[in-house]
C-alpha atoms as a PDB file:
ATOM      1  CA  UNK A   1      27.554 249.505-107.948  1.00  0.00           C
ATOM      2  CA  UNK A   2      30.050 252.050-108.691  1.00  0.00           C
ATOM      3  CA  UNK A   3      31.199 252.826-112.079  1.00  0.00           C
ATOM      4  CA  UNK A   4      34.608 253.574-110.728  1.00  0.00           C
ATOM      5  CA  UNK A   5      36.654 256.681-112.501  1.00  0.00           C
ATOM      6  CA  UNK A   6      36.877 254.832-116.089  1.00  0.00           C
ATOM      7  CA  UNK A   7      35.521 258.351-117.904  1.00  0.00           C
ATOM      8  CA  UNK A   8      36.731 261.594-117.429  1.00  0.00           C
ATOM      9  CA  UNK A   9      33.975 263.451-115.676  1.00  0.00           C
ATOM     10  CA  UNK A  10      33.590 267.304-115.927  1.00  0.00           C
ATOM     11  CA  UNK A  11      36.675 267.066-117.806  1.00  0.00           C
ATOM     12  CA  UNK A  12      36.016 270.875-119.392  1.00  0.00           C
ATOM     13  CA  UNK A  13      35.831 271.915-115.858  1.00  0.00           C
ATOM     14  CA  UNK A  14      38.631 270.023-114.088  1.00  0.00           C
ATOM     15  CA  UNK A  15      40.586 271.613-117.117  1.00  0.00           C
ATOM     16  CA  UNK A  16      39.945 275.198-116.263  1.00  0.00           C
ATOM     17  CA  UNK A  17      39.821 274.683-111.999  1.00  0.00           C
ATOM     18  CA  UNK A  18      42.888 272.087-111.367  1.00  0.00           C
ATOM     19  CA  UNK A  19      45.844 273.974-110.666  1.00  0.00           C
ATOM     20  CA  UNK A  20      48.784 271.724-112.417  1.00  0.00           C
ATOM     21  CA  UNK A  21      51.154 269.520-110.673  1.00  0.00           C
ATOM     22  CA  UNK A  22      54.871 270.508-110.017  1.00  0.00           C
ATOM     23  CA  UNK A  23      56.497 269.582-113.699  1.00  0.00           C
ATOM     24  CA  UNK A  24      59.778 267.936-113.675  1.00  0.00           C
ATOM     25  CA  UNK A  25      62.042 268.860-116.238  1.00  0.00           C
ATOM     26  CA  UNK A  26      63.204 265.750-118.617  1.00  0.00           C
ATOM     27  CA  UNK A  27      65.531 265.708-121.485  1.00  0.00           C
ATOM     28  CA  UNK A  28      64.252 266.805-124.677  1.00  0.00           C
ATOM     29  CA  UNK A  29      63.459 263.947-127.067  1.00  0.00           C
ATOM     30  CA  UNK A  30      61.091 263.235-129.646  1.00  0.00           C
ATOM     31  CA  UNK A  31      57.983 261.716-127.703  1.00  0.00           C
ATOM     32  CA  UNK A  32      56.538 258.154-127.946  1.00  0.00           C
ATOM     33  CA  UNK A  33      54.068 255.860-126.509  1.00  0.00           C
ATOM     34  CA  UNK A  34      56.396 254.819-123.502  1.00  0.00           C
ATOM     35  CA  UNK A  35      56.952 258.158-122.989  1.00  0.00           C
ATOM     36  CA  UNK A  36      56.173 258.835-119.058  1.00  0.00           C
ATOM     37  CA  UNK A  37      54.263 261.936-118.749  1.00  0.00           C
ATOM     38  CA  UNK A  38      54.068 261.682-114.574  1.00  0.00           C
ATOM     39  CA  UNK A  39      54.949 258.947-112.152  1.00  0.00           C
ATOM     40  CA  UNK A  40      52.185 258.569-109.084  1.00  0.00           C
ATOM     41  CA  UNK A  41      54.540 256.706-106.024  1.00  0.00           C
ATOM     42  CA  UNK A  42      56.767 255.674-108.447  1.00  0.00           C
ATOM     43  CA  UNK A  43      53.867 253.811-110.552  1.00  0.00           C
ATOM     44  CA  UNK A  44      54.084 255.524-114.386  1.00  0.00           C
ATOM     45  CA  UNK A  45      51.167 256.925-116.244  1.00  0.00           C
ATOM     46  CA  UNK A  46      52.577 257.313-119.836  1.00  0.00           C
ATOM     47  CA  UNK A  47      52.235 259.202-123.082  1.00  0.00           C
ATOM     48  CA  UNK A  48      50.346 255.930-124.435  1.00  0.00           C
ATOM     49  CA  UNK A  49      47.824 255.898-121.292  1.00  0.00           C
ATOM     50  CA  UNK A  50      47.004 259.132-122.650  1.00  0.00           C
ATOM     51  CA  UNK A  51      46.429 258.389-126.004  1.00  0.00           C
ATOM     52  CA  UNK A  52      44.343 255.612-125.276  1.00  0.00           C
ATOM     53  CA  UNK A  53      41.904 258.061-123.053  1.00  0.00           C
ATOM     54  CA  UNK A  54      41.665 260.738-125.647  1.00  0.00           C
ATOM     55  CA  UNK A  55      40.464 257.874-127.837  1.00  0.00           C
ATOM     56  CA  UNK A  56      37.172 256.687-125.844  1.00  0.00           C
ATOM     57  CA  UNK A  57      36.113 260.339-124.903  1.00  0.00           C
ATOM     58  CA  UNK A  58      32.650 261.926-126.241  1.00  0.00           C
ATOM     59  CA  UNK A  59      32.978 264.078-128.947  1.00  0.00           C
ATOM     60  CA  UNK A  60      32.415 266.725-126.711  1.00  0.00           C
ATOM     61  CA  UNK A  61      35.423 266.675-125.392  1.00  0.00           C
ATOM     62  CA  UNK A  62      37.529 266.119-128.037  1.00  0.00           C
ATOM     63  CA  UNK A  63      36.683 269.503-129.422  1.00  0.00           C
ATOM     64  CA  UNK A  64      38.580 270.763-126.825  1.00  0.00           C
ATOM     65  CA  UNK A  65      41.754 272.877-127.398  1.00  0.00           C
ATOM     66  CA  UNK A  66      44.933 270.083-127.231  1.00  0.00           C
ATOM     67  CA  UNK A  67      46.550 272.210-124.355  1.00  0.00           C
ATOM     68  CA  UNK A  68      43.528 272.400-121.920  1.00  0.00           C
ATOM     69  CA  UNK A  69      42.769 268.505-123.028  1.00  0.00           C
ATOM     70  CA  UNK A  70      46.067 267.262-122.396  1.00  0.00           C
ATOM     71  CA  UNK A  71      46.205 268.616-119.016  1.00  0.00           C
ATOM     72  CA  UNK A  72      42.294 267.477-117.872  1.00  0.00           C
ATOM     73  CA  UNK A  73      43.454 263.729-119.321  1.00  0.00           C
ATOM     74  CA  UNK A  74      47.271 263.677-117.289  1.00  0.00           C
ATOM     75  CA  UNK A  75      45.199 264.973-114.184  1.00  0.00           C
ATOM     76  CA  UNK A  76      42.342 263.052-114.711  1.00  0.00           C
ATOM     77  CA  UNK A  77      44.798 259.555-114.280  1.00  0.00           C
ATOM     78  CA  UNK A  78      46.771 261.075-111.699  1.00  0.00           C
ATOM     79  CA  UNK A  79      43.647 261.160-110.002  1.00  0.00           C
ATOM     80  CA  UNK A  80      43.016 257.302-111.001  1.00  0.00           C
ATOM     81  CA  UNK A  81      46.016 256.010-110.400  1.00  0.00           C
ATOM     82  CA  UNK A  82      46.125 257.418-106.654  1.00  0.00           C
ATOM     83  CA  UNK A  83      42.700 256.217-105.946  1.00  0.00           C
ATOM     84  CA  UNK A  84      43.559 252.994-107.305  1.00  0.00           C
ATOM     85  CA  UNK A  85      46.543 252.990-105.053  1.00  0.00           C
ATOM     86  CA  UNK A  86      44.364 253.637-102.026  1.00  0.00           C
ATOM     87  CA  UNK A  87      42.469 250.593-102.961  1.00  0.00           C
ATOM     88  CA  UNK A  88      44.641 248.048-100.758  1.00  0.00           C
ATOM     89  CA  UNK A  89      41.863 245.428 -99.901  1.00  0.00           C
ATOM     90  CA  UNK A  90      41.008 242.184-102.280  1.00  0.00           C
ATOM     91  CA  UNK A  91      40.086 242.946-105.547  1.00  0.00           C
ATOM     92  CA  UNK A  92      35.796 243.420-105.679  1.00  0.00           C
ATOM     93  CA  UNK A  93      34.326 240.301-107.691  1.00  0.00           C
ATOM     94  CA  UNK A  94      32.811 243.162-110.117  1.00  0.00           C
ATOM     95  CA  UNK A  95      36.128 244.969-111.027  1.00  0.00           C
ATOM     96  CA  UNK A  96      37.557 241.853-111.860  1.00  0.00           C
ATOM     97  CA  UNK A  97      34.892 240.605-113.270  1.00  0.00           C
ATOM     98  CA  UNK A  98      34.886 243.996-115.531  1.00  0.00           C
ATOM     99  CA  UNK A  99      38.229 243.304-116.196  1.00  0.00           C
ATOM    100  CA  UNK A 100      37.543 239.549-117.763  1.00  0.00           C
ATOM    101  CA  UNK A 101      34.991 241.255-119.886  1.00  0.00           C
ATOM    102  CA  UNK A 102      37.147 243.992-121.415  1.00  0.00           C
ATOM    103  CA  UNK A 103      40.007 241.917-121.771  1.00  0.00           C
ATOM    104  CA  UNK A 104      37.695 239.760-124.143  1.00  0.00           C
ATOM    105  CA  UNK A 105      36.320 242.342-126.342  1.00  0.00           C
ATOM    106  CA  UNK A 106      39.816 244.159-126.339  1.00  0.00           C
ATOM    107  CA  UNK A 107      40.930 241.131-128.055  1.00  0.00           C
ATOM    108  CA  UNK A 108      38.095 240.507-129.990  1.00  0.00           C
ATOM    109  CA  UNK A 109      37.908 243.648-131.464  1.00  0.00           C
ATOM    110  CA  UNK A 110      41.456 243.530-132.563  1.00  0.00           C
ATOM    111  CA  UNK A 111      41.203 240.088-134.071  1.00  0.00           C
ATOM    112  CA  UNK A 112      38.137 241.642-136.359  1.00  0.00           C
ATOM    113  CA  UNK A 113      40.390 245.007-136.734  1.00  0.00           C
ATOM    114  CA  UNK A 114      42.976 242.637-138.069  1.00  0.00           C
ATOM    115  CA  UNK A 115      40.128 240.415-140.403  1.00  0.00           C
ATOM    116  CA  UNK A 116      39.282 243.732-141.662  1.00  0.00           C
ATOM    117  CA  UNK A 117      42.324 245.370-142.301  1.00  0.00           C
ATOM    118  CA  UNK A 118      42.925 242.235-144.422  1.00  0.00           C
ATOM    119  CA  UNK A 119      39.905 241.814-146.486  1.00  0.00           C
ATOM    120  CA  UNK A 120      39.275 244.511-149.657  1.00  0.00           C
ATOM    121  CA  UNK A 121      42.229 244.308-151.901  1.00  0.00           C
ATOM    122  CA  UNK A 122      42.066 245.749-155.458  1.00  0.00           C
ATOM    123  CA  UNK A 123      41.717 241.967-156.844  1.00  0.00           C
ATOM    124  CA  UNK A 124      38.771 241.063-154.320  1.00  0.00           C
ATOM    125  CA  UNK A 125      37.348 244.701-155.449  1.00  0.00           C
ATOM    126  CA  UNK A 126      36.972 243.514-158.614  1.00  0.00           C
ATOM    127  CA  UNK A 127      36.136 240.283-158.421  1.00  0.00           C
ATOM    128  CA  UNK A 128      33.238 241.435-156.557  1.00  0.00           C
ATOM    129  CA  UNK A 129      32.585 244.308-158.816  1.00  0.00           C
ATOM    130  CA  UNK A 130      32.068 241.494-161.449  1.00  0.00           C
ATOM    131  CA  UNK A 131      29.899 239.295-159.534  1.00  0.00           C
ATOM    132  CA  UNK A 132      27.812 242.515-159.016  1.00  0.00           C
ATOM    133  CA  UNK A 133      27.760 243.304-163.094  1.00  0.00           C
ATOM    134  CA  UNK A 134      26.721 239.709-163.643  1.00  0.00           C
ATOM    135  CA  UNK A 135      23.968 239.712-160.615  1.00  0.00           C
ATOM    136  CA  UNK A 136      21.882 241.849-161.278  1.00  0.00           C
ATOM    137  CA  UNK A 137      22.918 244.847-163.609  1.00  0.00           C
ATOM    138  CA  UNK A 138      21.860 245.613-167.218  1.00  0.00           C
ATOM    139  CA  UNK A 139      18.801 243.972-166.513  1.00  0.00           C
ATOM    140  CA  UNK A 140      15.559 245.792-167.077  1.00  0.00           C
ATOM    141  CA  UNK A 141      13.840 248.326-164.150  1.00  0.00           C
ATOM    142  CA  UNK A 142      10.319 249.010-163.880  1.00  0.00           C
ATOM    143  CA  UNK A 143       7.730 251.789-163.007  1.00  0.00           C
ATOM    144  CA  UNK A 144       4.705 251.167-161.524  1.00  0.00           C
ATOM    145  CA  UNK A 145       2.052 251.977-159.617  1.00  0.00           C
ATOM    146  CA  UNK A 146      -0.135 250.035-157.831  1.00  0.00           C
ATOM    147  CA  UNK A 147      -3.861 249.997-156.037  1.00  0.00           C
ATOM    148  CA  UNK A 148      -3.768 247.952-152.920  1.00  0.00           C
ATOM    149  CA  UNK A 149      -6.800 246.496-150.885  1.00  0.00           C
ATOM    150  CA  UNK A 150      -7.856 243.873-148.777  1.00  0.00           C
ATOM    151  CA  UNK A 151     -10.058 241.679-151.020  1.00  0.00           C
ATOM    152  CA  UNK A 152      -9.726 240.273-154.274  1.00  0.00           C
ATOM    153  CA  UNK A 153     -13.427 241.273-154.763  1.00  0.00           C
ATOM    154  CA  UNK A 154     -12.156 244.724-154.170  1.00  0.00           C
ATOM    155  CA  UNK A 155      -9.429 244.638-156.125  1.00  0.00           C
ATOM    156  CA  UNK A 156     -11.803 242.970-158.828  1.00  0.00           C
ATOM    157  CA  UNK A 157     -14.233 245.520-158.760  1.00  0.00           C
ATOM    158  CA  UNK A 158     -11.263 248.243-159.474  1.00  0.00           C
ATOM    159  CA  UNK A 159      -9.688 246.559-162.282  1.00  0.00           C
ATOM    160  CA  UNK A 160     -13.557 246.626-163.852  1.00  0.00           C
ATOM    161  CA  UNK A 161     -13.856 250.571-162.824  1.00  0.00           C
ATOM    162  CA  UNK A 162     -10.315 250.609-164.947  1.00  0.00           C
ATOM    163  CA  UNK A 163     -11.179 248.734-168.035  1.00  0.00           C
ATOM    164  CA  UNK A 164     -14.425 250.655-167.853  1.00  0.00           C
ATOM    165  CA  UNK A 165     -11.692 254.097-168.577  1.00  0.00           C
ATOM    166  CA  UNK A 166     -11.385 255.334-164.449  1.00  0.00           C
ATOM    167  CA  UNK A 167      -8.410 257.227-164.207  1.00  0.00           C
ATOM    168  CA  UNK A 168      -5.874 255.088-162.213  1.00  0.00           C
ATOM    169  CA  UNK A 169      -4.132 257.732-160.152  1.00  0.00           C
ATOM    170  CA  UNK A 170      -7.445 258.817-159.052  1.00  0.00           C
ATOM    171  CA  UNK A 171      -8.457 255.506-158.064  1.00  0.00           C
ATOM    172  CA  UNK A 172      -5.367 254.682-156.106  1.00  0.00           C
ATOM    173  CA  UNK A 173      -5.631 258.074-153.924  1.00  0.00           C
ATOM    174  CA  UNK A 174      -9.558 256.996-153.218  1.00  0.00           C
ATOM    175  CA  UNK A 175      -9.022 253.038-152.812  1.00  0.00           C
ATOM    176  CA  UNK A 176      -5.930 251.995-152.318  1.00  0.00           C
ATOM    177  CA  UNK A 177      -4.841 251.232-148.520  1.00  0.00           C
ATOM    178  CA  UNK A 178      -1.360 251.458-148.908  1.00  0.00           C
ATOM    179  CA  UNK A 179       1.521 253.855-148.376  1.00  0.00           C
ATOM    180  CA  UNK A 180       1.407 254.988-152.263  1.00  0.00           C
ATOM    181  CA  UNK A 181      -1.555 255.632-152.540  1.00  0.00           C
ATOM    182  CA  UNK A 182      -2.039 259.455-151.687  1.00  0.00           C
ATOM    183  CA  UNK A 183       0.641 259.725-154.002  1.00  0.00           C
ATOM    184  CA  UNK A 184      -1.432 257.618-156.888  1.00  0.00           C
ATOM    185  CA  UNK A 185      -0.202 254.694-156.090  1.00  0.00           C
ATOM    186  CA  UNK A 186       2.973 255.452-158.318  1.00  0.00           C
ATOM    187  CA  UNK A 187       6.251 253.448-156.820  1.00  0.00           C
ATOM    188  CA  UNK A 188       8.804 254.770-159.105  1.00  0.00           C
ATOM    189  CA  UNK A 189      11.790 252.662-160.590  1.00  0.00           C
ATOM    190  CA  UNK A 190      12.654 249.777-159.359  1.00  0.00           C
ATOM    191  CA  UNK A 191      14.869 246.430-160.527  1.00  0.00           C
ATOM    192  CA  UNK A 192      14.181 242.915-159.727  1.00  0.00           C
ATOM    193  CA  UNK A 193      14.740 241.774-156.463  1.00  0.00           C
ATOM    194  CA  UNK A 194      13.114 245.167-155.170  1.00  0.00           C
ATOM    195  CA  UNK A 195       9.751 243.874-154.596  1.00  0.00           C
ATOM    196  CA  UNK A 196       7.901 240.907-152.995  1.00  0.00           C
ATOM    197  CA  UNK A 197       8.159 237.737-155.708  1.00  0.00           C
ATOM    198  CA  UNK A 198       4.247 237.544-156.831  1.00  0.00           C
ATOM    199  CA  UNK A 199       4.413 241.531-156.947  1.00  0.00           C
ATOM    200  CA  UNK A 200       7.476 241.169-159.352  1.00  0.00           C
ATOM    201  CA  UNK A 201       5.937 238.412-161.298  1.00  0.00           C
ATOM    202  CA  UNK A 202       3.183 240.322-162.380  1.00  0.00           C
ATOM    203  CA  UNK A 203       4.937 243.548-163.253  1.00  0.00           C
ATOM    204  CA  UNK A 204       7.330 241.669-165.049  1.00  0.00           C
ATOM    205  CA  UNK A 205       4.183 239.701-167.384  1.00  0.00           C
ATOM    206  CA  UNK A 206       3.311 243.246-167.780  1.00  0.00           C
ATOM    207  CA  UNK A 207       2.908 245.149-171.194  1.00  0.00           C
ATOM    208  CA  UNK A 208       3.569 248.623-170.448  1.00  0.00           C
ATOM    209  CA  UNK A 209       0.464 250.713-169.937  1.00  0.00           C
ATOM    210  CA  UNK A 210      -1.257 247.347-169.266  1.00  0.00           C
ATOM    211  CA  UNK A 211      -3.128 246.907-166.074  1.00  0.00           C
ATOM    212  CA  UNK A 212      -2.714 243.384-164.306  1.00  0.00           C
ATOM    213  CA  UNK A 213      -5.846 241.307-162.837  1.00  0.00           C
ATOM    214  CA  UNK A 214      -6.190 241.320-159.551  1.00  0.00           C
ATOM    215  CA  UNK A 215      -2.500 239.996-157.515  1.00  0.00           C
ATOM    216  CA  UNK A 216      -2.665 238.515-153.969  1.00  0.00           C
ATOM    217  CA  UNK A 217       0.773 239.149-151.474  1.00  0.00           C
ATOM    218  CA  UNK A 218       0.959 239.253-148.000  1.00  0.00           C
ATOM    219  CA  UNK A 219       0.204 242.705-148.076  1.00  0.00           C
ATOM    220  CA  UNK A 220      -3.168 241.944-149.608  1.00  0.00           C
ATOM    221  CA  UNK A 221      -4.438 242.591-153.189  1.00  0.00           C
ATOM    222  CA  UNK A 222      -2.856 244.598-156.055  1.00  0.00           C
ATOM    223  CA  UNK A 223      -3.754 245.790-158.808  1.00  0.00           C
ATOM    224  CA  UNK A 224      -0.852 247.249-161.259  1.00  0.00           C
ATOM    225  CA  UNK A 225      -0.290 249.522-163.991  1.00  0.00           C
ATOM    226  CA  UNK A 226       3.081 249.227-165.356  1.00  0.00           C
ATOM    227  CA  UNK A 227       3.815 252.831-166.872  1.00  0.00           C
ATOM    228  CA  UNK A 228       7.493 252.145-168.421  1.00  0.00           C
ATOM    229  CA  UNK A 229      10.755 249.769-168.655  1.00  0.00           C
ATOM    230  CA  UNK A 230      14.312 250.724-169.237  1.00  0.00           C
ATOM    231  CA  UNK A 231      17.609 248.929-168.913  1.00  0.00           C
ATOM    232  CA  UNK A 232      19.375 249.274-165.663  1.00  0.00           C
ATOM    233  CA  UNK A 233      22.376 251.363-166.509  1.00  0.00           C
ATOM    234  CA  UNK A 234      25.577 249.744-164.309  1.00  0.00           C
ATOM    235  CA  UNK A 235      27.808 252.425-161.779  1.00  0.00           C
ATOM    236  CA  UNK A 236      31.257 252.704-162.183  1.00  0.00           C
ATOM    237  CA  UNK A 237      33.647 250.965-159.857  1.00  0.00           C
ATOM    238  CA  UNK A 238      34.011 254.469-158.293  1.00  0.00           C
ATOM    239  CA  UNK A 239      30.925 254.875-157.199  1.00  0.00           C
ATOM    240  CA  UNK A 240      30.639 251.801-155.357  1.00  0.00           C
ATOM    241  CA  UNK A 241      33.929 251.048-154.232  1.00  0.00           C
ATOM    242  CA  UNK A 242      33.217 252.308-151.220  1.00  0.00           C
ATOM    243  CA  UNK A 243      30.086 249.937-150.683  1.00  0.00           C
ATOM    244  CA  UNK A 244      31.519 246.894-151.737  1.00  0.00           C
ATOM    245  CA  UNK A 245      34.763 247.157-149.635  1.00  0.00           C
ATOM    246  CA  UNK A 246      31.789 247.597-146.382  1.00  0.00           C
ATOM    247  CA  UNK A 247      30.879 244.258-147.955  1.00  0.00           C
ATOM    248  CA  UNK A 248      33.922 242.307-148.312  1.00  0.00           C
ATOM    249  CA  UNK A 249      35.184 243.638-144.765  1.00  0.00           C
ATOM    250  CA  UNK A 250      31.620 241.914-143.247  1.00  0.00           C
ATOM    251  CA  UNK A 251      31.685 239.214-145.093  1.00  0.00           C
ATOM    252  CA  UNK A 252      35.345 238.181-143.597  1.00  0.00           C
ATOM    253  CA  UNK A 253      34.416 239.121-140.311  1.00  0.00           C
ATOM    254  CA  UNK A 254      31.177 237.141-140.439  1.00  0.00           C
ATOM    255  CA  UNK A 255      33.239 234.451-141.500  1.00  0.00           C
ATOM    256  CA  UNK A 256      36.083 234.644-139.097  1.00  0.00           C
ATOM    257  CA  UNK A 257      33.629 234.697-136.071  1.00  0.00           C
ATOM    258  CA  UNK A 258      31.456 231.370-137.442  1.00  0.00           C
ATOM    259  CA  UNK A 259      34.881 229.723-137.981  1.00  0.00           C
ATOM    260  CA  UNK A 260      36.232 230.730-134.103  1.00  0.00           C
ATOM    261  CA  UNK A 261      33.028 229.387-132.826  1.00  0.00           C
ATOM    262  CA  UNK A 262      33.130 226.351-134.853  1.00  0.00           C
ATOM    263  CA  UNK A 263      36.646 225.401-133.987  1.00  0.00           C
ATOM    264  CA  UNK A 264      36.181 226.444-130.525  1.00  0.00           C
ATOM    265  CA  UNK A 265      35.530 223.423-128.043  1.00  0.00           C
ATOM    266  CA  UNK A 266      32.520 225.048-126.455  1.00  0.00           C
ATOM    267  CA  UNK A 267      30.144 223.825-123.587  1.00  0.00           C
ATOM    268  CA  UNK A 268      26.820 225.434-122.365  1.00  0.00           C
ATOM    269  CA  UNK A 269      25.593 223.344-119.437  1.00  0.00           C
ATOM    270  CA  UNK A 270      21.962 223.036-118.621  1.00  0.00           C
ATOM    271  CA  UNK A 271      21.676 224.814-115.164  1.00  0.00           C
ATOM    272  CA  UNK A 272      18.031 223.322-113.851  1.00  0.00           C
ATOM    273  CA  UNK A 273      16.410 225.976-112.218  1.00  0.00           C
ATOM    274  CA  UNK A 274      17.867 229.219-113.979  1.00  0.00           C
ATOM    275  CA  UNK A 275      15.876 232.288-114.680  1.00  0.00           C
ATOM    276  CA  UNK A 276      17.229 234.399-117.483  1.00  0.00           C
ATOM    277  CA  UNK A 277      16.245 237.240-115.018  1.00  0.00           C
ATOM    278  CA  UNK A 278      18.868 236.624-112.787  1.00  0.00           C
ATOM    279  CA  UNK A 279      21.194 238.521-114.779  1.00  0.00           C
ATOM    280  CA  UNK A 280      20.005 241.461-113.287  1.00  0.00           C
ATOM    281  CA  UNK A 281      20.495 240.495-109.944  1.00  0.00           C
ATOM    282  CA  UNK A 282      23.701 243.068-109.145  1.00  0.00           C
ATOM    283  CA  UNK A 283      24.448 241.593-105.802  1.00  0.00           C
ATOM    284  CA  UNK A 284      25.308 238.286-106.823  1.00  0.00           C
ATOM    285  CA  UNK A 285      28.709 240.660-107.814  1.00  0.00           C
ATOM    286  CA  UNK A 286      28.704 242.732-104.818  1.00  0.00           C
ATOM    287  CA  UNK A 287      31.642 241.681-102.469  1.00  0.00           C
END
């Protein structure tokens, strides 16, 4: 199917070979969007048109100097517009099917631009600073290490080697089947929440320098040394401002699309006979 002209191809190269179009001379005023930059059979291509274009381009081209850009863009819908002109027969089912589809997520993604422009004040900052503070900070964090194997009879047999005076780290890097283990099974700080709940469970019944019996997951069997605990120290707002605005902004848009679709009166008809495969069947668009 053809792609049509929608990107600006060899645009570096149509910049540097196109010779420019007579310029007409216009009275000098301070440019905006309606401004018409050129007029193809009297149809307007305007200052906006062009802004729009520069905004989907590659990065690539972007890094282009703003004189040879502007000029590769303005010729580039010249180009478009008089093609589009030549175009005189019914509209193909696939353009205007195309067109259905980006008018929808046009307007979808400017209903979430505007959900997310609104969400993130100062007061929903902190509220949600505050809800952070109270879920989960100041509480205690914990390093460990950890042996891991496949049966408890294993992992039985290495908690014995251990109470017998074996050197942990050495019997990680020799036993253990997981990720940590060439490392001596140490996993570094971590709060609650960080690891699986049976994992957690037993590091937190955990004296430390104690070494746990023998803990199933779905990972297999563990056996733990807890090496030290400390309080987890809160960031400033500061620090995660940035992160919890991210948050907030998701949150609203999640919730803005469930409540659309909710309040939307929406059918999906069971079509007897339909393969899902069908959907790459491009000449069902073909005209």
């Amino acid at each position: 199917m053809p792609k049509g002209l929608s990107t600006i191809s060899a645009l570096a190269l149509a910049a540097v070979l196109t010779l420019p179009l007579p310029a007409a001379v216009v009275a000098e005023t301070e440019p905006d969007a309606d401004t018409v930059v050129a007029t193809v059979n009297g149809k307007e291509i305007t200052l906006g048109h062009m802004i729009i274009a520069q905004a989907s381009l590659p990065p690539q081209y972007t890094q282009m100097p703003a004189d040879a850009l502007f000029d590769a863009i303005l010729d580039q819908l010249i180009k478009q517009e008089a093609l589009s002109q030549a175009e005189t027969g019914d509209l193909p089912r696939y353009v205007a099917l195309s067109l259905e589809n980006e008018h929808r997520s046009l307007l979808a993604g400017e209903e979430i631009r505007k959900v997310a422009d609104a969400a993130g004040d100062e007061a929903d900052v902190n509220a949600a600073y505050q809800d952070m503070l109270d879920g989960g900070f100041d509480g205690d964090e914990f390093n460990a290490s950890h042996i891991l194997v496949e049966t408890e009879d294993e992992a039985s047999a290495i908690k014995t080697q251990l109470d017998e005076g074996a050197d942990f780290a050495e019997l990680a890097k020799e036993k253990s089947t997981g990720p940590s283990g060439p490392n001596g099974g140490a996993l570094g700080w971590f709060g609650k929440g960080a690891m699986v709940p049976e994992f957690e469970a037993a590091v937190v019944a955990l004296e430390p320098g104690q070494v746990s019996d023998p803990v199933q997951t779905q990972f297999g069997w563990h056996v733990i040394l807890l090496s030290k605990t400390r309080k987890q120290s809160a960031p400033e707002l500061d620090e995660v401002r940035d992160q919890i605005v991210d948050q907030l902004r998701a949150d609203a848009i999640e919730a803005r699309i469930e409540e659309a679709t909710r309040d939307a009166s929406i059918e999906r008809p069971v079509i007897e006979g339909l393969n899902p495969d069908v959907i790459r069947n491009l000449d069902l668009v073909r005209n």
